[in-house]
N, C-alpha and C. Protein backbone atom coordinates (compact mmCIF):
# COMPACT_ATOMS: atom_id res chain seq x y z
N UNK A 1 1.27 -27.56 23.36
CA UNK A 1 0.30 -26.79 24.14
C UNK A 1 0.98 -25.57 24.73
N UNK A 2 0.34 -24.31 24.51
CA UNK A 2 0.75 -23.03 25.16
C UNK A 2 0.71 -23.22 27.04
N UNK A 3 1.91 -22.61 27.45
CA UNK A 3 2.07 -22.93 29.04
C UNK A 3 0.64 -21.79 29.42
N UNK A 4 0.22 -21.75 30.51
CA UNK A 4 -0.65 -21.26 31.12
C UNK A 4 -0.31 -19.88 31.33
N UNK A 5 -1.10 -18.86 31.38
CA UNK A 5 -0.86 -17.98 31.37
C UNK A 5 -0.61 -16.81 32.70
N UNK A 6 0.48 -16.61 33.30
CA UNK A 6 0.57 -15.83 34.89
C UNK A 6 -0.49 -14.83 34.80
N UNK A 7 -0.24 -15.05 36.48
CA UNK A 7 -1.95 -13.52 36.79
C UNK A 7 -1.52 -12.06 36.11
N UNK A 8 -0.41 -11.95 35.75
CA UNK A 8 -0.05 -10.71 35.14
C UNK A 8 -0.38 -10.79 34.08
N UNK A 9 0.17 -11.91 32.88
CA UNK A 9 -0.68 -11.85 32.01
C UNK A 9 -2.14 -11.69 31.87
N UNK A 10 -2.66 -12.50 32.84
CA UNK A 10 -3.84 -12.38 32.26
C UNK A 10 -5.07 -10.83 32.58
N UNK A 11 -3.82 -9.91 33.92
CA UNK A 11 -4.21 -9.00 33.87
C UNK A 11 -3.76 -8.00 33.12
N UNK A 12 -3.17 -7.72 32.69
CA UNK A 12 -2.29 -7.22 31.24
C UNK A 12 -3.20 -7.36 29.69
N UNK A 13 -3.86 -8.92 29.75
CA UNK A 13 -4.50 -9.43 28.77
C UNK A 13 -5.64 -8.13 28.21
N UNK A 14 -6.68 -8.57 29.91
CA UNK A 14 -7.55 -7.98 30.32
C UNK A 14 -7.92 -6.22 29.95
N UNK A 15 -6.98 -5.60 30.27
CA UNK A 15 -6.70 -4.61 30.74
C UNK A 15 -6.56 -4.32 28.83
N UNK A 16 -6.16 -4.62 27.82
CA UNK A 16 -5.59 -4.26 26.70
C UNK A 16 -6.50 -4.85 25.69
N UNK A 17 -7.28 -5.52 26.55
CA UNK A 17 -8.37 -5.95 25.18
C UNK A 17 -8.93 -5.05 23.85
N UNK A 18 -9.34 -4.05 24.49
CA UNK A 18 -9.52 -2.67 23.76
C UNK A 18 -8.83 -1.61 22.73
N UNK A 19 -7.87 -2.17 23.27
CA UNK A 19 -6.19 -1.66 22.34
C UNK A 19 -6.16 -2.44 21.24
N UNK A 20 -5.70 -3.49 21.55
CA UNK A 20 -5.19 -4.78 20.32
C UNK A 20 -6.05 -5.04 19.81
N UNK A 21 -7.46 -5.56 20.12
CA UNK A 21 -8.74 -6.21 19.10
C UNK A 21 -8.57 -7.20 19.38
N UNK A 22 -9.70 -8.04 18.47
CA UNK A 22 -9.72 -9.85 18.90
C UNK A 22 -8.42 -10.00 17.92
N UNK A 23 -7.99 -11.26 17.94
CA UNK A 23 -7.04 -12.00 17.74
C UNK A 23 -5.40 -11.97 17.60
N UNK A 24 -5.57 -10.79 18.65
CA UNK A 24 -3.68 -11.12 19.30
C UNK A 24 -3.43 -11.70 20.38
N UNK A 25 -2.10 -12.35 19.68
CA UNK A 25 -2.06 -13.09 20.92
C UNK A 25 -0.76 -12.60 22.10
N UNK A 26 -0.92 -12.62 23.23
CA UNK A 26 0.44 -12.19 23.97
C UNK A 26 1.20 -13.48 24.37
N UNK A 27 2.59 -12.55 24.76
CA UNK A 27 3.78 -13.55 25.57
C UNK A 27 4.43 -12.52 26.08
N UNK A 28 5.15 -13.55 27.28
CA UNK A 28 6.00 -12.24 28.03
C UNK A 28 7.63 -13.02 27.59
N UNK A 29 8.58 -12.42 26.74
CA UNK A 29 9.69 -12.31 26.04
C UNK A 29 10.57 -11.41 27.03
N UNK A 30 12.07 -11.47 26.57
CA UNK A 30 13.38 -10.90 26.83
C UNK A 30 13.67 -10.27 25.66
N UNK A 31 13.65 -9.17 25.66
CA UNK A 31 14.10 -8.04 24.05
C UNK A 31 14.44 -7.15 23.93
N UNK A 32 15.57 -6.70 23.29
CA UNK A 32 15.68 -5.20 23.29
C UNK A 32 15.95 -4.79 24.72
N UNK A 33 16.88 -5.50 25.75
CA UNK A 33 17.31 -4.83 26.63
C UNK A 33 15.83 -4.68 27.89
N UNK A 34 14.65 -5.19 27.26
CA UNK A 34 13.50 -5.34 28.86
C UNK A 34 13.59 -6.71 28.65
N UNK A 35 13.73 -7.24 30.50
CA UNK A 35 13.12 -8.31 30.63
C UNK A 35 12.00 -9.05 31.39
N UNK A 36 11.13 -9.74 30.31
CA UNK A 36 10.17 -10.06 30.78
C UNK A 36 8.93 -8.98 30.52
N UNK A 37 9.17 -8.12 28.85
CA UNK A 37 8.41 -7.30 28.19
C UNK A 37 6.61 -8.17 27.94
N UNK A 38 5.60 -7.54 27.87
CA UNK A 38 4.29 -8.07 27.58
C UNK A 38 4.95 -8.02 25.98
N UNK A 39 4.30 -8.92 25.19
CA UNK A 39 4.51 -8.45 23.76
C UNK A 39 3.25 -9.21 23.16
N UNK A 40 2.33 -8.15 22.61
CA UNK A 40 0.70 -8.41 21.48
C UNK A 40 1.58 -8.81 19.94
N UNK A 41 1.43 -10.05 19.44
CA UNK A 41 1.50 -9.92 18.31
C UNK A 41 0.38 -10.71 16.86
N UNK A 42 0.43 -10.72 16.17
CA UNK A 42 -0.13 -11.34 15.36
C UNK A 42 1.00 -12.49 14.28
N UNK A 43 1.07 -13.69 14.35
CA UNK A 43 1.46 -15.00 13.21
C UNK A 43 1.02 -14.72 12.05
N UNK A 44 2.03 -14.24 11.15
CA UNK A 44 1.37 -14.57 9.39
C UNK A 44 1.42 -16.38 9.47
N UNK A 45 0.11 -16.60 9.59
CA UNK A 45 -0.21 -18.78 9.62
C UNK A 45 1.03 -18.74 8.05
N UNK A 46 0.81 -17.98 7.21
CA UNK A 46 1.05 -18.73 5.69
C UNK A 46 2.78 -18.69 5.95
N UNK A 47 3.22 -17.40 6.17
CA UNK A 47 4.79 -17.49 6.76
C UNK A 47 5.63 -18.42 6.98
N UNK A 48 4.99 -18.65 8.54
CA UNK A 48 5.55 -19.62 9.05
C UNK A 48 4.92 -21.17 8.91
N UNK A 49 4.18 -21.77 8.13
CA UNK A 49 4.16 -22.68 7.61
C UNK A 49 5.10 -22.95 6.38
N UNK A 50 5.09 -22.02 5.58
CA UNK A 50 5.91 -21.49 4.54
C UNK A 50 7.40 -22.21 4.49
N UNK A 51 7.85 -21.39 5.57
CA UNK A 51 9.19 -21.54 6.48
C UNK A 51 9.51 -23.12 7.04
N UNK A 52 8.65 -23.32 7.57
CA UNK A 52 8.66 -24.74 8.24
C UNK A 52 9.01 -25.59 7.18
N UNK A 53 7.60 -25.63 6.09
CA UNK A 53 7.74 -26.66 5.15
C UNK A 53 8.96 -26.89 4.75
N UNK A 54 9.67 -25.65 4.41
CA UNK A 54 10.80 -25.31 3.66
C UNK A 54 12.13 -25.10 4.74
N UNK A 55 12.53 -25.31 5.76
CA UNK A 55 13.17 -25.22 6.56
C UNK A 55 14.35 -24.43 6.34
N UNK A 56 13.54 -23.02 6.05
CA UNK A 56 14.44 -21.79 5.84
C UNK A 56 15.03 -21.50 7.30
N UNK A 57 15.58 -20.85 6.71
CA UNK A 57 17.00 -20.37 7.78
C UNK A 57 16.81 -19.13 8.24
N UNK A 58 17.13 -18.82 9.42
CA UNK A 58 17.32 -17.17 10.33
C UNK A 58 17.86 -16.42 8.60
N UNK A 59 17.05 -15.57 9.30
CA UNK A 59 17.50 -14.28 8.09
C UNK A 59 18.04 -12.68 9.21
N UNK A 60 19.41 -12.70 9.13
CA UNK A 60 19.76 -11.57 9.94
C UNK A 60 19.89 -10.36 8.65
N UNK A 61 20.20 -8.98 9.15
CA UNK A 61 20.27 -7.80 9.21
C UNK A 61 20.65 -7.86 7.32
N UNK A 62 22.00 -8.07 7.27
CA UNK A 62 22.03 -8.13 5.81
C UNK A 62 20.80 -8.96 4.74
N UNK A 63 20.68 -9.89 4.74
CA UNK A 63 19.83 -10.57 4.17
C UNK A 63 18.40 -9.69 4.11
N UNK A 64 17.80 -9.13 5.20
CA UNK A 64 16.59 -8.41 5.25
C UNK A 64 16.72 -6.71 4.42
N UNK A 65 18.25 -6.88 4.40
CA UNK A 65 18.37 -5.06 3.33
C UNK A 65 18.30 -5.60 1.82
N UNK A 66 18.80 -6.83 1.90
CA UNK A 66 18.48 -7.57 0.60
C UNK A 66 17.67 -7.82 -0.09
N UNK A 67 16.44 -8.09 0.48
CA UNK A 67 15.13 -8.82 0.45
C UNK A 67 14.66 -7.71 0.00
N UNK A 68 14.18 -6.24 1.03
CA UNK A 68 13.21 -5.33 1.06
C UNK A 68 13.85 -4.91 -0.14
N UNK A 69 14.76 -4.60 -1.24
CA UNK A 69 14.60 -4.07 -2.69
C UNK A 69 14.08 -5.32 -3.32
N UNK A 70 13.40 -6.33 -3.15
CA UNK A 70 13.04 -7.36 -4.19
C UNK A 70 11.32 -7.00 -3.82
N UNK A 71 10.90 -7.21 -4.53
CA UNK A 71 9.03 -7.56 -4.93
C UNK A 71 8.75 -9.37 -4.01
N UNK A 72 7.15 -9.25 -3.52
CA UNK A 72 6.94 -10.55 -3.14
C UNK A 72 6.16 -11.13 -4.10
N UNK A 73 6.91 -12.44 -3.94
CA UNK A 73 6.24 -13.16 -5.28
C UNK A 73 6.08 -12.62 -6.61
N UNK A 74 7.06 -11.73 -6.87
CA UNK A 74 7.37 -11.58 -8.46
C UNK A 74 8.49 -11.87 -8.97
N UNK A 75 9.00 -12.80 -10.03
CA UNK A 75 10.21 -13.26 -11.00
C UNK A 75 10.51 -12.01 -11.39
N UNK A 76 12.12 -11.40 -11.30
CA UNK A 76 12.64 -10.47 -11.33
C UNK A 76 14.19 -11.04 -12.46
N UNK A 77 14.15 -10.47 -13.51
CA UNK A 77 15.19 -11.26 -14.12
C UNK A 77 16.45 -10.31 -13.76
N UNK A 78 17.38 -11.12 -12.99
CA UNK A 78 18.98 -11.07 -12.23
C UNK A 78 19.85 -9.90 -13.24
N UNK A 79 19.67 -10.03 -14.22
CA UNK A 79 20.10 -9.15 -14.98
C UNK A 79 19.68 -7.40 -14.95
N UNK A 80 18.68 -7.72 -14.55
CA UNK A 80 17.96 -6.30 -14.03
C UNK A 80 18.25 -5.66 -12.33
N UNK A 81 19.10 -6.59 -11.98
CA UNK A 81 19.07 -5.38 -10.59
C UNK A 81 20.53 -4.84 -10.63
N UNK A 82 20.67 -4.34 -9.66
CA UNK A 82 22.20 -3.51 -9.37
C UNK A 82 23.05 -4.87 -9.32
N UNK A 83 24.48 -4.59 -9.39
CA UNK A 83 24.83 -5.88 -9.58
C UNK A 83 25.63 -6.19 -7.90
N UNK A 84 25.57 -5.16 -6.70
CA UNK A 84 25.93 -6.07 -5.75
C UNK A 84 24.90 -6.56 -4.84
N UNK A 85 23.78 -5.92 -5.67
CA UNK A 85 22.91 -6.65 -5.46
C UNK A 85 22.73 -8.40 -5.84
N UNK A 86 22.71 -8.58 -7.20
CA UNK A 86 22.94 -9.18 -7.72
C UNK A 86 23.62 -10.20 -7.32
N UNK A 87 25.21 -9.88 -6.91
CA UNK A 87 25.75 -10.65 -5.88
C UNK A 87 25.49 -11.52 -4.41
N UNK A 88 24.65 -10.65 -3.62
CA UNK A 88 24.24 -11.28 -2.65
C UNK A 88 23.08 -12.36 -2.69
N UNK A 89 22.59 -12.38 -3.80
CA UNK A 89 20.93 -13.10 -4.01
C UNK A 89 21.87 -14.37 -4.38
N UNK A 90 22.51 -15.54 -4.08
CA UNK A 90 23.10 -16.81 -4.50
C UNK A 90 23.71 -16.87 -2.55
N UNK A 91 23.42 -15.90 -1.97
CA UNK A 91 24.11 -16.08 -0.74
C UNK A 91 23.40 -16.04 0.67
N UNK A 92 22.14 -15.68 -0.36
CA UNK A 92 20.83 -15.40 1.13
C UNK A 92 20.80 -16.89 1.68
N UNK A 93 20.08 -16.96 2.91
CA UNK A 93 19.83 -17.60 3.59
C UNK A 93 18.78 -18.52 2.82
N UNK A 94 18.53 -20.10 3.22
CA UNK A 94 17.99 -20.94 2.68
C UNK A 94 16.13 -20.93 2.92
N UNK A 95 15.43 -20.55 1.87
CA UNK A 95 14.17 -20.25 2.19
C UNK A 95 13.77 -18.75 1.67
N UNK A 96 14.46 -17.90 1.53
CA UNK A 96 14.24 -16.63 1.68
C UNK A 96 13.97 -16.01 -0.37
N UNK A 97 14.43 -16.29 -1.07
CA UNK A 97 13.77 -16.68 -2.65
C UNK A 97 14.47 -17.74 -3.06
N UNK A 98 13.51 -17.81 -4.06
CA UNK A 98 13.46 -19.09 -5.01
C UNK A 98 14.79 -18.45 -6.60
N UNK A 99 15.36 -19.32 -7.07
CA UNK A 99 15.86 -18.85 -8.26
C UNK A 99 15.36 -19.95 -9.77
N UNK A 100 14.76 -19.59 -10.65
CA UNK A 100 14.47 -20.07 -11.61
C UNK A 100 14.93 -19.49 -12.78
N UNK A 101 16.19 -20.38 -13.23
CA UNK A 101 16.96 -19.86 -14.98
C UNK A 101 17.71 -18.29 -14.34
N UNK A 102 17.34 -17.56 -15.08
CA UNK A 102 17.98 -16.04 -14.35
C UNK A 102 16.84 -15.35 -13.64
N UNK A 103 16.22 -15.68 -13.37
CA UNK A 103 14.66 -15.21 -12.55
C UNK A 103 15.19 -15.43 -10.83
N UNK A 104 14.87 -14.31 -10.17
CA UNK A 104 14.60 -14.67 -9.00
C UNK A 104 13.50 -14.00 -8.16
N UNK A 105 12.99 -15.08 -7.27
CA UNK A 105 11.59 -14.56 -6.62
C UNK A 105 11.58 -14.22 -5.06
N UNK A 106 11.81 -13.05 -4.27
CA UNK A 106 11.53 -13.26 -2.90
C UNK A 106 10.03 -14.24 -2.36
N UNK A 107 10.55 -14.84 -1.80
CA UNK A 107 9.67 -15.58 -0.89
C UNK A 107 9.03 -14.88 0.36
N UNK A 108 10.50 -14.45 1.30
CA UNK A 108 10.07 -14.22 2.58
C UNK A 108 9.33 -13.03 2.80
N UNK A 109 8.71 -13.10 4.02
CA UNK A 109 7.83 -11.58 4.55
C UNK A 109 7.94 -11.82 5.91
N UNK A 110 7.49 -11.25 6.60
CA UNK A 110 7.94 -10.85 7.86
C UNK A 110 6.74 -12.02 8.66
N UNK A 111 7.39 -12.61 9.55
CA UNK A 111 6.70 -13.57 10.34
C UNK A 111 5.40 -13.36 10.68
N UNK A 112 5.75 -12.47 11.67
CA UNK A 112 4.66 -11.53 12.23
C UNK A 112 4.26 -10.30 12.69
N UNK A 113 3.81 -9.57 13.15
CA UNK A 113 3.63 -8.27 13.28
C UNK A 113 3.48 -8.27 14.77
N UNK A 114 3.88 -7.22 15.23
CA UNK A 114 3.33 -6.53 16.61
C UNK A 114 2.64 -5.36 16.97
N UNK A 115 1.46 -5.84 17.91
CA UNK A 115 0.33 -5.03 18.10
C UNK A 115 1.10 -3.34 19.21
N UNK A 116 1.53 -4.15 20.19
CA UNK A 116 1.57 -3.64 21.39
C UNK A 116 2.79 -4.36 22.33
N UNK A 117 4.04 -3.32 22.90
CA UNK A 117 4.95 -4.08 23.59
C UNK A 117 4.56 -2.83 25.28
N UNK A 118 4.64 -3.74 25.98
CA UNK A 118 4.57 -3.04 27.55
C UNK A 118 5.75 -3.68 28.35
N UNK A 119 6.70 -2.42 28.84
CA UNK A 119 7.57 -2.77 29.44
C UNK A 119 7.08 -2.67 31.28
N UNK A 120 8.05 -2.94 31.81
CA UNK A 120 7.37 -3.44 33.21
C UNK A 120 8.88 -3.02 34.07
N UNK A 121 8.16 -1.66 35.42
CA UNK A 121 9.52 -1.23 35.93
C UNK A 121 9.01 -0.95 37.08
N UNK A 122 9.85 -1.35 37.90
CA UNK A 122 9.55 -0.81 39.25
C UNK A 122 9.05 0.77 39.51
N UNK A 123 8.07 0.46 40.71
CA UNK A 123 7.75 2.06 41.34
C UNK A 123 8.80 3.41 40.90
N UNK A 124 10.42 3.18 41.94
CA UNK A 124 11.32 4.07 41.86
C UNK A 124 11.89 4.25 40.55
N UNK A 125 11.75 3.22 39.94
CA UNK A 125 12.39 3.22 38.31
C UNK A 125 11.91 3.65 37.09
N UNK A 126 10.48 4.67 37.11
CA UNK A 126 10.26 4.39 36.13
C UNK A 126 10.77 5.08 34.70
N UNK A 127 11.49 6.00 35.41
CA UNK A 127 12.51 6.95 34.20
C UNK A 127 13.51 5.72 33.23
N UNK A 128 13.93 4.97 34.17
CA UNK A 128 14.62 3.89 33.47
C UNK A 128 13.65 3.23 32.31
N UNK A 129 12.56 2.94 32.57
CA UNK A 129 11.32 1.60 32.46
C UNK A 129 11.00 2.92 30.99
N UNK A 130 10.74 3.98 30.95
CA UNK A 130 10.39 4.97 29.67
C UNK A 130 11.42 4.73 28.93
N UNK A 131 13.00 5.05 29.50
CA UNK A 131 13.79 4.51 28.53
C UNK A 131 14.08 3.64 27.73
N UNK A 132 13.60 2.25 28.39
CA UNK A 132 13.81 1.08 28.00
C UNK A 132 12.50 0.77 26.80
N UNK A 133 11.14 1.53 27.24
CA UNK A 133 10.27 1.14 26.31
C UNK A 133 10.03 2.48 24.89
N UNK A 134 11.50 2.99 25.27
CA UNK A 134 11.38 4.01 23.85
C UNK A 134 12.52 3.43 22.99
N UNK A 135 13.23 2.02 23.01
CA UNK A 135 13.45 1.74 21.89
C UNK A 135 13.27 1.17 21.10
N UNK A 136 11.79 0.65 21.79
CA UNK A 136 10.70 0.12 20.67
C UNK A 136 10.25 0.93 19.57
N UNK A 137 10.30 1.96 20.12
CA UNK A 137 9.45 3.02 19.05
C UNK A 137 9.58 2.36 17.38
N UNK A 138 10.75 2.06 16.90
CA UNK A 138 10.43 1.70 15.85
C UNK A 138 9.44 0.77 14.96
N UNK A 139 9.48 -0.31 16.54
CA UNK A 139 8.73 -0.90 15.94
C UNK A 139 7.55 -1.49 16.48
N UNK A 140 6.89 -0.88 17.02
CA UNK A 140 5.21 -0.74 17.59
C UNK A 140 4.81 0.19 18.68
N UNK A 141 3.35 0.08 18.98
CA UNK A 141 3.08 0.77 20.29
C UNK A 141 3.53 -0.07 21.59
N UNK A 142 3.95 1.49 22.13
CA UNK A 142 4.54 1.41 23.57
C UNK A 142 4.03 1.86 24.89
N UNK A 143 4.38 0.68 25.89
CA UNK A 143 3.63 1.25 26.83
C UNK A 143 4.44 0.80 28.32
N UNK A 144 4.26 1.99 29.35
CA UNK A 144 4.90 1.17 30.55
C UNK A 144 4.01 0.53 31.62
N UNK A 145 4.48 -0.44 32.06
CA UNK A 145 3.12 -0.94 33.49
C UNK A 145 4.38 -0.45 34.54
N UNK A 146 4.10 0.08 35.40
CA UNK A 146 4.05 0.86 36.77
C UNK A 146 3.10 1.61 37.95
N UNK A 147 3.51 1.54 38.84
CA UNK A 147 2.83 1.96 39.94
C UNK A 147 3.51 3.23 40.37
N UNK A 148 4.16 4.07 39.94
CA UNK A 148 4.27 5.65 40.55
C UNK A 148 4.34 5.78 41.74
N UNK A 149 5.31 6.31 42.72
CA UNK A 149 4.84 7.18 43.58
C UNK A 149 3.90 8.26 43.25
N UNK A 150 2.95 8.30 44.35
CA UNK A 150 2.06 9.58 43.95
C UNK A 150 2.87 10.78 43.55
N UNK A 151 3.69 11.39 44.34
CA UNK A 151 4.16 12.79 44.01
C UNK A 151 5.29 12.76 42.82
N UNK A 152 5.23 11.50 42.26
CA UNK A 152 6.12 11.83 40.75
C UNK A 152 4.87 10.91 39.65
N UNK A 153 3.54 11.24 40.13
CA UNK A 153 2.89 10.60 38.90
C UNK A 153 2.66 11.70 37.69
N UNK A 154 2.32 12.84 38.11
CA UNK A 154 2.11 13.88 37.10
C UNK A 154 3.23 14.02 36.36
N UNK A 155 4.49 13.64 37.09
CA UNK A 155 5.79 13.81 35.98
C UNK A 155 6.04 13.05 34.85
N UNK A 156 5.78 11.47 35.15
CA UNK A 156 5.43 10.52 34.63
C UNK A 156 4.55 10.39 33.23
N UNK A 157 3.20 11.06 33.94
CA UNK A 157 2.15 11.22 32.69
C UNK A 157 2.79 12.05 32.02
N UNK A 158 3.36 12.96 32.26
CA UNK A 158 3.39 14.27 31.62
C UNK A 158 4.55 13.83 30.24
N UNK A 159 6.00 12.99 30.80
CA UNK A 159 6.82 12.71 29.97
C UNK A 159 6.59 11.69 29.20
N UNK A 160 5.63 10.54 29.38
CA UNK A 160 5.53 9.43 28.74
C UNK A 160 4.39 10.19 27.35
N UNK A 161 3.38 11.09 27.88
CA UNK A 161 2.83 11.63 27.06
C UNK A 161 3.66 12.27 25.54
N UNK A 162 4.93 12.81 26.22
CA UNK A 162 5.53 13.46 25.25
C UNK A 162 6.76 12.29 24.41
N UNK A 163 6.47 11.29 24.48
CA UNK A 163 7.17 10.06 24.05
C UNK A 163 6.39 9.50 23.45
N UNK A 164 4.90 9.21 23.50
CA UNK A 164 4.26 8.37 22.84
C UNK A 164 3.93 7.20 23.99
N UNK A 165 4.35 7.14 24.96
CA UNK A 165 4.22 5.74 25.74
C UNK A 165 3.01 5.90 26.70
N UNK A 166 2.19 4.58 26.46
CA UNK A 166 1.14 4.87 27.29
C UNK A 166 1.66 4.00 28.82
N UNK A 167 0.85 4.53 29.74
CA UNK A 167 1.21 4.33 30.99
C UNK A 167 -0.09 3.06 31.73
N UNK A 168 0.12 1.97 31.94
CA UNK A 168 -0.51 1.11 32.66
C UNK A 168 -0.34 0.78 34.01
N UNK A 169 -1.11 1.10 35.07
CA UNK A 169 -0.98 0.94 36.61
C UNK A 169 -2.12 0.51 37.09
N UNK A 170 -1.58 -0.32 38.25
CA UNK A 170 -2.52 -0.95 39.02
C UNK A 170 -3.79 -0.12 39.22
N UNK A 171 -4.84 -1.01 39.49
CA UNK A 171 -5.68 -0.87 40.14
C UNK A 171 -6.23 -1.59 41.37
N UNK A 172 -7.42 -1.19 42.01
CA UNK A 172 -7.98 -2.52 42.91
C UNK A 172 -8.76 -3.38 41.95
N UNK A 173 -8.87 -3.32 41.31
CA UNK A 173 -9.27 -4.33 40.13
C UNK A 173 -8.70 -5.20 39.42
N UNK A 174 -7.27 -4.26 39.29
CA UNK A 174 -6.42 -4.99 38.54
C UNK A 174 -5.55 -3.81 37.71
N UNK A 175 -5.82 -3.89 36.35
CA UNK A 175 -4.68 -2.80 35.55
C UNK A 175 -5.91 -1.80 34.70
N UNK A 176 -4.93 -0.68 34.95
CA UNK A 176 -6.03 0.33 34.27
C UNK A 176 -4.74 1.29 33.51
N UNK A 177 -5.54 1.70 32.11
CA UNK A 177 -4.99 2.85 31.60
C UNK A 177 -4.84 4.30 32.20
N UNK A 178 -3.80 4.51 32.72
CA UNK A 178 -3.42 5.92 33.15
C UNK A 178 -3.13 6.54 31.83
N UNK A 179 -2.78 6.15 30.54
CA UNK A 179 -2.80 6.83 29.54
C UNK A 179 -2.37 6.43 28.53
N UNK A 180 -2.93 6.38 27.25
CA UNK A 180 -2.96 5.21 26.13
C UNK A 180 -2.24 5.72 25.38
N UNK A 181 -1.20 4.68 24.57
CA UNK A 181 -0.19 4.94 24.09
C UNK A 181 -0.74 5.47 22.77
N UNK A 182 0.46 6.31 22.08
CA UNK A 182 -0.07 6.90 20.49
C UNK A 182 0.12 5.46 19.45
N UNK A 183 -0.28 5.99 18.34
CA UNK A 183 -0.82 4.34 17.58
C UNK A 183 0.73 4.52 16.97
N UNK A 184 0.94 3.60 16.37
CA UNK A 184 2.39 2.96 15.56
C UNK A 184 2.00 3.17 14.02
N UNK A 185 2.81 4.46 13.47
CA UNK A 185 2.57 5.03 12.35
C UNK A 185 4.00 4.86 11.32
N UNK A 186 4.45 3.54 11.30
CA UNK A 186 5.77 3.44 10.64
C UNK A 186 5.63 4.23 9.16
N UNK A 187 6.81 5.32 9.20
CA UNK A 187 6.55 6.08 7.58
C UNK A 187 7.36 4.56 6.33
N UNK A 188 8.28 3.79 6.48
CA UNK A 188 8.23 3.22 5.38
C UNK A 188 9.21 2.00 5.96
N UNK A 189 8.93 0.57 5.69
CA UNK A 189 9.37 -0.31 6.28
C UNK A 189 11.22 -0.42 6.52
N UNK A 190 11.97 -0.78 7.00
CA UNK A 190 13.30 -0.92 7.12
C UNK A 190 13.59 -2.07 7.72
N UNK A 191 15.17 -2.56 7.59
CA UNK A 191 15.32 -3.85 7.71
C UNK A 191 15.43 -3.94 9.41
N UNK A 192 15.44 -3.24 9.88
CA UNK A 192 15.62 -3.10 11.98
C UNK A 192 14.76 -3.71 12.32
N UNK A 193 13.28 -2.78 11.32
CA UNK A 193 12.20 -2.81 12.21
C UNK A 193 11.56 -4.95 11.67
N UNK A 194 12.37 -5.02 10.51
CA UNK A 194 11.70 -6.73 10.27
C UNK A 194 12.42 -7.41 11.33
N UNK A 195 13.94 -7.28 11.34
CA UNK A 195 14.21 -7.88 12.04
C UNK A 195 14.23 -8.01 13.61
N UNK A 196 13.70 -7.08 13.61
CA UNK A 196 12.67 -7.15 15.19
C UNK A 196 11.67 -8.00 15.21
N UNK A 197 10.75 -8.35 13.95
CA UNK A 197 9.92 -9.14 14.12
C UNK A 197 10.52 -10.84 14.50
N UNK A 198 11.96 -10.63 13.36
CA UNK A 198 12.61 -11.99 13.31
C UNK A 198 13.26 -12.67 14.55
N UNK A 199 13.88 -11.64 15.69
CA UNK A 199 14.17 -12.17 16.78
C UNK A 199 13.11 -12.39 17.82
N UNK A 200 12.13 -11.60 17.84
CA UNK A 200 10.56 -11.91 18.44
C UNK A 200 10.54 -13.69 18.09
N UNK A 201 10.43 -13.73 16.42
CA UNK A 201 9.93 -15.20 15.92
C UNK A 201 10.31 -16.09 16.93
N UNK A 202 11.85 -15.87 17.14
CA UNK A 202 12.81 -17.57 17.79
C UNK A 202 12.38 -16.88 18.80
N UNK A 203 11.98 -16.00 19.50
CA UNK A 203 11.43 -16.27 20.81
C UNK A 203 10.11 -16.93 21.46
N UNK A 204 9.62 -17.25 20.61
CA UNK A 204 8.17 -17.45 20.82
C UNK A 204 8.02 -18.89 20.50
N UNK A 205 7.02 -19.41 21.67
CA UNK A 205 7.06 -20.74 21.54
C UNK A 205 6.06 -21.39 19.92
């Protein structure tokens, strides 16, 4: 059973419905240097059943530069790739392709995806709190929750605007968009941005 969800979450939830769409789900994670980041993502179900059944193994940094030159779910005969390439495919991690005769097949794909990460920084901090949520950029939309002093909010909007990061602050209601982050336009996948998804994975209950 999922633990219950804090009033932040669920004002965070609230507040982002509109952004993410129906069926993401959040958690608040340690990543990338924020702690205690909001993070929207979506479960590939077939993935990680996939994985389970098969009790594949963490796939770090090398293994994922490995993978992304192979096809999913196509028999690739071994003889046909580069050969240090070639080399590493008998050394990947357990789960990650299948080998049949000289054929080999990637299996893996990326767990899951992320909608939306919101970092979370104090009033006086929030130059830090932009920093911290621009090294997501690679790999989704970004956003900060803060409360501003008034006389450094225009600075705020003004720089997060020119970053891409949308800005979330209180309300008497609860949380409101001071300014919505730009959408997540990755030009062509890389192994950082999977394995961002992959340390997300073991974080998540």
């Amino acid at each position: 059973m999922a633990p219950p969800a804090t009033r932040a979450q669920a004002f965070v939830q609230h507040a982002s419905a509109s952004l993410v769409g129906p069926g993401a789900q959040l958690a608040e994670v340690s990543i990338e240097g924020s702690r205690n980041a909001f993070v929207f993502y979506r479960r590939d179900r077939i993935e990680c059943e996939r994985r389970r059944d098969h009790g594949a193994a963490e796939l770090g940094i090398s293994a994922l530069t490995a993978l992304l030159d192979l096809p999913v779910d196509l028999p690739v005969p071994l003889t046909s790739l580069p050969v240090p390439l070639r080399k590493q495919i008998p050394a990947l991690p357990r789960g990650a392709v299948t080998l049949t005769g000289d054929h080999v097949c990637r299996r893996a794909v990326r767990p899951l995806t992320v909608d939306l990460v919101i970092v979370r920084a104090r009033s006086t901090h929030w130059e830090q709190g932009l920093a911290r949520a621009s090294r997501f950029k690679p790999f989704a939309r970004r956003a900060l929750l803060v409360a501003p002093p008034a006389h450094t909010r225009d600075d705020l909007l003004m720089r997060a605007a020119y970053l891409g990061i949308g800005v979330l602050e209180p309300t008497a209601e609860g949380l409101a968009w001071a300014l919505a982050p730009e959408p997540y336009r990755p030009r062509h996948h890389t192994p950082v941005a999977w394995h961002f998804t992959e340390q997300l994975h073991t974080r998540l209950p």
